[in-house]
N, C-alpha and C. Protein backbone atom coordinates (compact mmCIF):
# COMPACT_ATOMS: atom_id res chain seq x y z
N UNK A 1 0.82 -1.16 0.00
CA UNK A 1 0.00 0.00 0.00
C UNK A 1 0.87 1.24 0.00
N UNK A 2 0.07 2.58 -0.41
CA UNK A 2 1.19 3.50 -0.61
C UNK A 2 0.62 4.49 0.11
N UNK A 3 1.45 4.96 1.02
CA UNK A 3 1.43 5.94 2.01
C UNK A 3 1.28 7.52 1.01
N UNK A 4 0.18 8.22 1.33
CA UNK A 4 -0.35 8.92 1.00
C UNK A 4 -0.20 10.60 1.72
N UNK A 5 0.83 10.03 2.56
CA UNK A 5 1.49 11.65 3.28
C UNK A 5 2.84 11.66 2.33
N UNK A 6 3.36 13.19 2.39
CA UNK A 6 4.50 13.53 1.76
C UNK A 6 5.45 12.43 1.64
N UNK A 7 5.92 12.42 0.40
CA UNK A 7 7.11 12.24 -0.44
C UNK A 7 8.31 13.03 0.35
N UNK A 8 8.89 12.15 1.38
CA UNK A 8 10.46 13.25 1.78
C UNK A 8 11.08 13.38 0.62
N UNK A 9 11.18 12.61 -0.26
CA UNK A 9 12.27 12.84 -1.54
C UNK A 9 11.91 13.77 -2.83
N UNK A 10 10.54 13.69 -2.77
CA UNK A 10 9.78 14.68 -3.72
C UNK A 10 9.36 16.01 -3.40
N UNK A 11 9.08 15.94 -2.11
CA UNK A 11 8.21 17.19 -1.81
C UNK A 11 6.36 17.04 -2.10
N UNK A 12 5.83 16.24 -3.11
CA UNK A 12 4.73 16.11 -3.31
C UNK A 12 3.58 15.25 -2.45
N UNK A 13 3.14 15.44 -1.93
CA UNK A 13 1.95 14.94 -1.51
C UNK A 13 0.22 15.15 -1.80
N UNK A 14 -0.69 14.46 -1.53
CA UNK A 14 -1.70 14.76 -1.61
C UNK A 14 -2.52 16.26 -2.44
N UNK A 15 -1.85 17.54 -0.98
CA UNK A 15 -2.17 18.59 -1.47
C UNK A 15 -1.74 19.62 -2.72
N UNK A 16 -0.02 19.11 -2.99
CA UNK A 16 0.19 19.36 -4.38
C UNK A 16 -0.55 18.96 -5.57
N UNK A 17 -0.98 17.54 -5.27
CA UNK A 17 -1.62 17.23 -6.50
C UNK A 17 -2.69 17.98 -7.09
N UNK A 18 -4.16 18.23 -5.92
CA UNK A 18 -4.69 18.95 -6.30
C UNK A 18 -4.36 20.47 -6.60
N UNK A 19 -3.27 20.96 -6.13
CA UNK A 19 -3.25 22.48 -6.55
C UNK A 19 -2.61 22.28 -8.28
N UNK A 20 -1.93 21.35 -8.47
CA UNK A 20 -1.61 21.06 -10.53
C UNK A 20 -3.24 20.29 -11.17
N UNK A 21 -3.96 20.17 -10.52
CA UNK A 21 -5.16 20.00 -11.21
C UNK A 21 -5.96 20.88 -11.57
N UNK A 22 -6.79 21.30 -12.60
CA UNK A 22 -7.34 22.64 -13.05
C UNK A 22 -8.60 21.47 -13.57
N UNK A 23 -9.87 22.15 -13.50
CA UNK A 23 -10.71 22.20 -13.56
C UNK A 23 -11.15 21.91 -14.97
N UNK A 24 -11.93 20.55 -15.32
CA UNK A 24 -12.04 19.85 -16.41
C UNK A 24 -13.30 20.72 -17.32
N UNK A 25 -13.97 20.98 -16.89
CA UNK A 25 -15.48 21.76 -17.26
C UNK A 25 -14.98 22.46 -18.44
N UNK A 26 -14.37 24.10 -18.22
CA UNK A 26 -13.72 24.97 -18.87
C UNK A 26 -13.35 24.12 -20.21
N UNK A 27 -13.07 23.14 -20.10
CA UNK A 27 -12.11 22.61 -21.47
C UNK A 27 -13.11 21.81 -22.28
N UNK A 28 -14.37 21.04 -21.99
CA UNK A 28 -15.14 20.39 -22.50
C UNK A 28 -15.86 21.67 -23.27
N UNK A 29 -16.59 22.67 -22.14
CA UNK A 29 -17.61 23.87 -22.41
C UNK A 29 -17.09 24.53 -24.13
N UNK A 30 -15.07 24.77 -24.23
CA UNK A 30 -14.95 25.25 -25.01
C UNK A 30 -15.09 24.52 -26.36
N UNK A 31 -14.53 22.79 -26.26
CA UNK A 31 -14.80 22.02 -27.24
C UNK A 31 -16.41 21.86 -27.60
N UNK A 32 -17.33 22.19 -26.73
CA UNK A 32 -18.79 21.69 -27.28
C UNK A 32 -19.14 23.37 -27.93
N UNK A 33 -18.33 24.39 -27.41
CA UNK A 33 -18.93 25.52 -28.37
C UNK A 33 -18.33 25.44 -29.82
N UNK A 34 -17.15 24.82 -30.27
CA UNK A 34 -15.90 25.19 -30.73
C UNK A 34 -16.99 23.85 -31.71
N UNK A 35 -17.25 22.73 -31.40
CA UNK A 35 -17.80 21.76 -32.57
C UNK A 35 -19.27 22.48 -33.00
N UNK A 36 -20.39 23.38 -31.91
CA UNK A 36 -21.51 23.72 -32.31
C UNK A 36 -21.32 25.01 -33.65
N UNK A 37 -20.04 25.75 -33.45
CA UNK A 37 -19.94 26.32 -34.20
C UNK A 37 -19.19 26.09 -35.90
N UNK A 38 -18.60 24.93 -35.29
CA UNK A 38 -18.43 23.70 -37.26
C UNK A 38 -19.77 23.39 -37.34
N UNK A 39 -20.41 22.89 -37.14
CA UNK A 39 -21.89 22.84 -37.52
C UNK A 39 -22.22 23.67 -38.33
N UNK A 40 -22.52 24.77 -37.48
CA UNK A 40 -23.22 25.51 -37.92
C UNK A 40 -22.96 26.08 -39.34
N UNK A 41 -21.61 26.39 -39.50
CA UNK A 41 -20.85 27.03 -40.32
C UNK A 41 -20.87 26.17 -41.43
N UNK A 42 -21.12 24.67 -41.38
CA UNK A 42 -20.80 23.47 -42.36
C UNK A 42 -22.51 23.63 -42.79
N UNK A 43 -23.30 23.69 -42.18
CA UNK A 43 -24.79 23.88 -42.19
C UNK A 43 -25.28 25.22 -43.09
N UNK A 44 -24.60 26.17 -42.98
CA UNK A 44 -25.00 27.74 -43.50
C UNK A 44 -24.23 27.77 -45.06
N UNK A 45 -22.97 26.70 -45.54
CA UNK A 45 -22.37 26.81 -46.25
C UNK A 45 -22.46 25.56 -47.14
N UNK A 46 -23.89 24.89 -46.89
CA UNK A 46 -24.24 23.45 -47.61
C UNK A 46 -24.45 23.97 -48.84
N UNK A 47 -24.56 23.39 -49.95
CA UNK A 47 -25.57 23.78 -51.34
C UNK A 47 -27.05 23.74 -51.22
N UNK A 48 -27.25 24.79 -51.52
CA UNK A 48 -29.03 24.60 -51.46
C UNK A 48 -29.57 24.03 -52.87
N UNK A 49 -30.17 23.19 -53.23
CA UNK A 49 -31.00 22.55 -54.10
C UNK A 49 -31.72 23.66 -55.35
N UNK A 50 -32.21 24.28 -54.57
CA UNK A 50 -33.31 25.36 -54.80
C UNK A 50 -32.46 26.23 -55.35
N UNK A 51 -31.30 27.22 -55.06
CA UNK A 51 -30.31 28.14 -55.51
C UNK A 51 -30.30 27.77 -56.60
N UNK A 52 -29.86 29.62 -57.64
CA UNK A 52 -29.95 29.75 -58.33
C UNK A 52 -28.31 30.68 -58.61
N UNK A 53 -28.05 30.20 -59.79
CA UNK A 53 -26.79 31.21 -60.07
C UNK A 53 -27.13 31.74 -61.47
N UNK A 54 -26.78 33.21 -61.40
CA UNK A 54 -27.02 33.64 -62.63
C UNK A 54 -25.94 34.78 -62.92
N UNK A 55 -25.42 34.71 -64.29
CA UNK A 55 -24.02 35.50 -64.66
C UNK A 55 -24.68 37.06 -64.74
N UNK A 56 -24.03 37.87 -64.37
CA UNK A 56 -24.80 39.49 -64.30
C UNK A 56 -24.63 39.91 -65.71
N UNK A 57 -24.22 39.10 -67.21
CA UNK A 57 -24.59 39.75 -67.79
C UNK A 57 -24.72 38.15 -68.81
N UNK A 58 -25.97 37.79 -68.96
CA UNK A 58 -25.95 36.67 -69.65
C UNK A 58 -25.69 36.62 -71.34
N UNK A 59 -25.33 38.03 -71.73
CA UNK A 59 -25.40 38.38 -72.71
C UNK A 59 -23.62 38.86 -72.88
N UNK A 60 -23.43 37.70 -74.58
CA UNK A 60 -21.86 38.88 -74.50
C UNK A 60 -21.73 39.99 -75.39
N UNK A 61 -20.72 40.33 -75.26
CA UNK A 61 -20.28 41.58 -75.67
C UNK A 61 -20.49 41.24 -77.03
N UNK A 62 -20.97 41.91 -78.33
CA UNK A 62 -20.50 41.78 -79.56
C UNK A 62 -19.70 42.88 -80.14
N UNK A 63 -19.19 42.17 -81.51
CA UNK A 63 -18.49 43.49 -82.48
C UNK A 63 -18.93 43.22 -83.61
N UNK A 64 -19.83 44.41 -83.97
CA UNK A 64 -20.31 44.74 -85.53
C UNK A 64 -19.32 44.84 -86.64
N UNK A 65 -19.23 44.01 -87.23
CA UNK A 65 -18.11 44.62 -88.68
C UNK A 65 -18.59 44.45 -89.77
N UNK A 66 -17.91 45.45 -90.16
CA UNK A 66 -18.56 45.88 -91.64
C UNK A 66 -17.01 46.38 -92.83
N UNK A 67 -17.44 45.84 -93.61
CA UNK A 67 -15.93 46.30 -95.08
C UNK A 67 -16.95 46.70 -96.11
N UNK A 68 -16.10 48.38 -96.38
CA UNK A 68 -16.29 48.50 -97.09
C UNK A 68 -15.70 48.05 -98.93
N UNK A 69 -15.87 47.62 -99.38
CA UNK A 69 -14.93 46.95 -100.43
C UNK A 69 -14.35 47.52 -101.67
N UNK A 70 -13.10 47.45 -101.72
CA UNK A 70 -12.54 48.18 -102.93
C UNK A 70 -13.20 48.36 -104.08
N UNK A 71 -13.36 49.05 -104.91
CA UNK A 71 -14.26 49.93 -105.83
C UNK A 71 -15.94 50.47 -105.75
N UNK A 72 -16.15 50.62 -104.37
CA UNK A 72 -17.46 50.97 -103.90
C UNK A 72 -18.24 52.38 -104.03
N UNK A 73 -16.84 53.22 -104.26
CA UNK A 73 -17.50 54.93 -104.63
C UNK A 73 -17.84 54.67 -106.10
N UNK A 74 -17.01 53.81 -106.82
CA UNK A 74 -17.09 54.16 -108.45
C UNK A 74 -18.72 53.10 -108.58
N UNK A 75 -18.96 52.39 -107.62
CA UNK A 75 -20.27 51.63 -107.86
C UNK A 75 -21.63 52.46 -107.45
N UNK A 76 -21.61 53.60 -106.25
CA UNK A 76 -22.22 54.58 -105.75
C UNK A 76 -22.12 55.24 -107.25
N UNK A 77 -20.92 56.07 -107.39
CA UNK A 77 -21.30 57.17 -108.74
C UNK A 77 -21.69 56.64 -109.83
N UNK A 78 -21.79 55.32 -110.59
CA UNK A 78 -22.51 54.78 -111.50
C UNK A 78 -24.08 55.07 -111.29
N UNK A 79 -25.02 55.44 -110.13
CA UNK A 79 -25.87 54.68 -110.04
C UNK A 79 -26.40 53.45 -109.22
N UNK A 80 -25.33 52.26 -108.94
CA UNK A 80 -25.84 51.22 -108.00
C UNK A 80 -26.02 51.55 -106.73
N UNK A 81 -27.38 50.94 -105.77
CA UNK A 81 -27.80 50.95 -104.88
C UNK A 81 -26.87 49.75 -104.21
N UNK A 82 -25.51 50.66 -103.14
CA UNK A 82 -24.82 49.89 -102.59
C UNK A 82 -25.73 50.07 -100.91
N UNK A 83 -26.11 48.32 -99.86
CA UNK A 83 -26.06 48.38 -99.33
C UNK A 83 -25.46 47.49 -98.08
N UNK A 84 -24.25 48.15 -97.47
CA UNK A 84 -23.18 47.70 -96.64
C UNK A 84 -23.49 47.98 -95.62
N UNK A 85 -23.96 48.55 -94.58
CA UNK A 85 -24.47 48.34 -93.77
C UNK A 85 -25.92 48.74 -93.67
N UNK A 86 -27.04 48.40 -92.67
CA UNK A 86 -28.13 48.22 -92.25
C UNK A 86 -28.39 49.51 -92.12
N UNK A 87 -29.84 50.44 -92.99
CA UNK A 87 -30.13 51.23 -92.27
C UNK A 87 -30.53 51.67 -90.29
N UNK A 88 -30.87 50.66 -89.73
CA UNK A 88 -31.27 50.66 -88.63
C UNK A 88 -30.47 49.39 -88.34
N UNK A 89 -29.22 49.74 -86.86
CA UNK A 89 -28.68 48.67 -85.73
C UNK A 89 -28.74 48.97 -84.88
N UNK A 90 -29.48 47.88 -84.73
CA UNK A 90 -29.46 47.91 -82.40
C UNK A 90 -28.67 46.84 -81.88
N UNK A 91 -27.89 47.83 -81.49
CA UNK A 91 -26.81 46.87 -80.23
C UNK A 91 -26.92 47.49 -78.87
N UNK A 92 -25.83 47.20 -78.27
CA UNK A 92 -26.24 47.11 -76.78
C UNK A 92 -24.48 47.76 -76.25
N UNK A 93 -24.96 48.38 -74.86
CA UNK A 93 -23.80 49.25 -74.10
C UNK A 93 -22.52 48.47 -74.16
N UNK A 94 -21.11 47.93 -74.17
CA UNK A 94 -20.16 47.49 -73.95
C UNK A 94 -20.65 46.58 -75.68
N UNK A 95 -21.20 46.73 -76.77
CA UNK A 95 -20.41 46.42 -77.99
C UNK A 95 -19.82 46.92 -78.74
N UNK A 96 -19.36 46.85 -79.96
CA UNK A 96 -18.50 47.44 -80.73
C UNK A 96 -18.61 47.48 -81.89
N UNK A 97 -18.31 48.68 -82.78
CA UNK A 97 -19.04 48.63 -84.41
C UNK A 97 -17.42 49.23 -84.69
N UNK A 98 -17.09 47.81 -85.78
CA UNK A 98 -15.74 48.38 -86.63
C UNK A 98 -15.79 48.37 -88.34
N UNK A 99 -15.40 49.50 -88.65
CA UNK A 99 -15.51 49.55 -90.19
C UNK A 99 -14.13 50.00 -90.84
N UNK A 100 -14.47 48.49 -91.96
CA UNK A 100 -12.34 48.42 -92.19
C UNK A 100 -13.38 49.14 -94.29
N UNK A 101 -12.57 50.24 -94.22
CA UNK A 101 -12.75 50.97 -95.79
C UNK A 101 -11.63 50.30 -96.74
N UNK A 102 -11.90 49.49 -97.64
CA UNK A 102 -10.96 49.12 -98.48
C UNK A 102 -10.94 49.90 -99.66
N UNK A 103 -11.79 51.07 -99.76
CA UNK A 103 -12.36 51.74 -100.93
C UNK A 103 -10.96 52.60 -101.05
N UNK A 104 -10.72 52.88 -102.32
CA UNK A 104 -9.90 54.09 -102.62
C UNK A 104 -10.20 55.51 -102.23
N UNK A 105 -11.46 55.63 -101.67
CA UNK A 105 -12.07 56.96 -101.16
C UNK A 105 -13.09 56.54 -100.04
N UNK A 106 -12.93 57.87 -99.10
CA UNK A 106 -13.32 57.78 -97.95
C UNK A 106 -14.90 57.53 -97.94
N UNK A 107 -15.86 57.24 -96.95
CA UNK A 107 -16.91 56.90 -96.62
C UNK A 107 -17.46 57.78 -95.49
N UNK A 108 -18.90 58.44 -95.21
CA UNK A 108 -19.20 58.70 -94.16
C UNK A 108 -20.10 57.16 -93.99
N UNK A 109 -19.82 57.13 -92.42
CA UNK A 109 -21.12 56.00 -92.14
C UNK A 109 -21.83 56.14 -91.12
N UNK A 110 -23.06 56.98 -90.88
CA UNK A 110 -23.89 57.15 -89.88
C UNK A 110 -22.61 58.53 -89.19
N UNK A 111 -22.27 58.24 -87.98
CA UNK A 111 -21.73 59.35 -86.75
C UNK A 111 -20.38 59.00 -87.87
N UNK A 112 -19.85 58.04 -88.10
CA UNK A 112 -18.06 57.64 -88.63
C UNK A 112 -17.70 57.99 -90.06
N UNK A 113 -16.31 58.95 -89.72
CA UNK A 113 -16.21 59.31 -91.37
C UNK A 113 -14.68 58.10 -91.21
N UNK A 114 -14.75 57.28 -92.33
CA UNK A 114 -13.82 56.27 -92.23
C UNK A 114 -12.75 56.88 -93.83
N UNK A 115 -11.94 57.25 -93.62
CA UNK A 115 -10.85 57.45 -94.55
C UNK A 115 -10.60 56.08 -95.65
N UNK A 116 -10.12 56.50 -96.60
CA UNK A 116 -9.60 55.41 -97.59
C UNK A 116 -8.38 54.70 -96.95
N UNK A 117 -9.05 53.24 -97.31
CA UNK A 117 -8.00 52.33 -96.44
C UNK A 117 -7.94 52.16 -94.86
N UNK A 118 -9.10 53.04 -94.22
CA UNK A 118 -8.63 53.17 -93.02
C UNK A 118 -9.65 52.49 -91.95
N UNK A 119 -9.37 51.73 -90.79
CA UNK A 119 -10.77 51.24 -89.92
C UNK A 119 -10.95 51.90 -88.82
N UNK A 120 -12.22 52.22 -88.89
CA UNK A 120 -12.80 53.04 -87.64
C UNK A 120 -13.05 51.64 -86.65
N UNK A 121 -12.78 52.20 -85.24
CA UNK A 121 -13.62 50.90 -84.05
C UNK A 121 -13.99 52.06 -83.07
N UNK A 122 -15.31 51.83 -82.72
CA UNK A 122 -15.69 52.68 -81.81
C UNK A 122 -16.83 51.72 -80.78
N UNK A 123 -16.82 51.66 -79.10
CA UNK A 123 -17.58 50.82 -78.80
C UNK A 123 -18.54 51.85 -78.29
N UNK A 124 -19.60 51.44 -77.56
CA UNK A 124 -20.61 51.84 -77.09
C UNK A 124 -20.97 51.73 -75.41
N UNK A 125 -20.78 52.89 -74.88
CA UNK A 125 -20.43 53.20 -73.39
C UNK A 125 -21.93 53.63 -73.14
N UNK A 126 -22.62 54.18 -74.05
CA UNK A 126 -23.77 54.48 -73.37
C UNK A 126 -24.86 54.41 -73.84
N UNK A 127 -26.24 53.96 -73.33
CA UNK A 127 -27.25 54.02 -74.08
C UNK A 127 -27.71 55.36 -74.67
N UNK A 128 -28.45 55.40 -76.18
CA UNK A 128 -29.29 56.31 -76.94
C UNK A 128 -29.03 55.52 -77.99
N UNK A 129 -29.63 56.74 -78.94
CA UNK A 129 -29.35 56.50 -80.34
C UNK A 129 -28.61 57.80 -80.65
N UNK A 130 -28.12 57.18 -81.92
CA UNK A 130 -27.06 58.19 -82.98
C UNK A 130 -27.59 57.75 -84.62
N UNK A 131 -27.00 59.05 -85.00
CA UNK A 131 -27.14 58.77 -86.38
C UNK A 131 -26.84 59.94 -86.88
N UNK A 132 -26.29 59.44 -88.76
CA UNK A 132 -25.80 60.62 -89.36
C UNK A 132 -25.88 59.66 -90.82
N UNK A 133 -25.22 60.82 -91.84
CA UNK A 133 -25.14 60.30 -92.76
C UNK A 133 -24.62 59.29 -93.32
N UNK A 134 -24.91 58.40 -94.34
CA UNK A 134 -24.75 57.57 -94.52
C UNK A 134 -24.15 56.87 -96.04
N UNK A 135 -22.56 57.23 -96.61
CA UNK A 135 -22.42 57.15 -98.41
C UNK A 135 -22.87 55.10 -98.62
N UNK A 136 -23.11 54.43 -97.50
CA UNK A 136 -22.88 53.31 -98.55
C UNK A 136 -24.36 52.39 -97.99
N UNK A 137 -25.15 53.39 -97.74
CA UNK A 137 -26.76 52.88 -97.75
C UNK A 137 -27.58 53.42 -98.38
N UNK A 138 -28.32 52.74 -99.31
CA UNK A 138 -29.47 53.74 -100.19
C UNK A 138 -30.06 55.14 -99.71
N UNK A 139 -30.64 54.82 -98.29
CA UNK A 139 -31.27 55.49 -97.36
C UNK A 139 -31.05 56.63 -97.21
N UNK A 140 -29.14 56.83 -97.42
CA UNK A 140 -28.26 57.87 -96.86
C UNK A 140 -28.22 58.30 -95.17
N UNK A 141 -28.98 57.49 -94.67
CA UNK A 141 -28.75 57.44 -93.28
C UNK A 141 -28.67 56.03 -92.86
N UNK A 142 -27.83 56.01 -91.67
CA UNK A 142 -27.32 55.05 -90.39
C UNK A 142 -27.51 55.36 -89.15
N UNK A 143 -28.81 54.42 -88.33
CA UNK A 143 -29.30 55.09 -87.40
C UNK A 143 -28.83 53.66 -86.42
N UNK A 144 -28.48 54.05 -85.62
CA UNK A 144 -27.71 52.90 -84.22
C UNK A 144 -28.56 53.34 -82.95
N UNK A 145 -29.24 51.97 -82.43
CA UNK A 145 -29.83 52.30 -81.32
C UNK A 145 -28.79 51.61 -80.40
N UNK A 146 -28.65 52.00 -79.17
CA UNK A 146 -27.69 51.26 -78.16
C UNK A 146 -28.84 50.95 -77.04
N UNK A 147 -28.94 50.10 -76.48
CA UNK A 147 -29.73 49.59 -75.54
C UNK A 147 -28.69 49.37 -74.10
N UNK A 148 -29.09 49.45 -73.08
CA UNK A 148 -28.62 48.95 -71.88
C UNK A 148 -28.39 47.78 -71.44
């Protein structure tokens, strides 16, 4: 049997022991908050069935192009009804309308005066409409709606 008064060689007895013992509670209390809150967090961050994801712009960007084609003024001054682009386009904010002139002479097109040989790119930052004249539509106008 083991004598339960001081240790002459240790110093430890009985009442040491309990003063290196600390109190078990504190340490469970923090593990049962510490797992309620993985729960929860695993619970709030499940997939829901029902959810829905949707891209903020389901729509992409486009770019309008248009060529004008080498010998197109001398087909205008004959007489022929050249038509290269659409009297009326509707596009939308963040697209883009580029016009490559292969003509030996310049073009107005709607708002764009495009030089011989030369390509206009201009995109569209904001909704309205525009329009101006027009050398390579019957109409003589090019009217662009931009939508949001």
């Amino acid at each position: 049997m083991v004598d339960m008064e001081t240790d002459t060689k240790s110093g430890i007895g009985p009442e040491a022991d309990k003063l290196n013992q600390r109190p078990w509670w504190p340490t469970v209390v923090v593990g049962m908050v510490v797992a309620c809150v993985l729960i929860a967090v695993g619970w709030l961050a499940r997939p829901d069935s029902e959810a829905t994801v949707e891209r903020a712009s389901d729509r992409e960007e486009v770019t309008h192009e248009y060529v004008i084609p080498d010998g197109t003024a001398a087909r205008i001054e004959s007489g022929e009804a050249v038509e290269i682009v659409p009297q009326r386009l509707e596009v939308h904010v963040g697209d883009t309308i580029r016009v490559r002139n292969e003509d030996s002479k310049a073009s107005n097109v709607g708002i764009f005066y495009v030089g011989a040989g030369e390509t206009v790119t201009m995109r569209f930052s904001t909704p309205g409409t525009v329009k101006g004249a027009c050398d390579i539509h019957p109409s003589g106008e090019f009217v662009i709606d931009v939508l949001a």
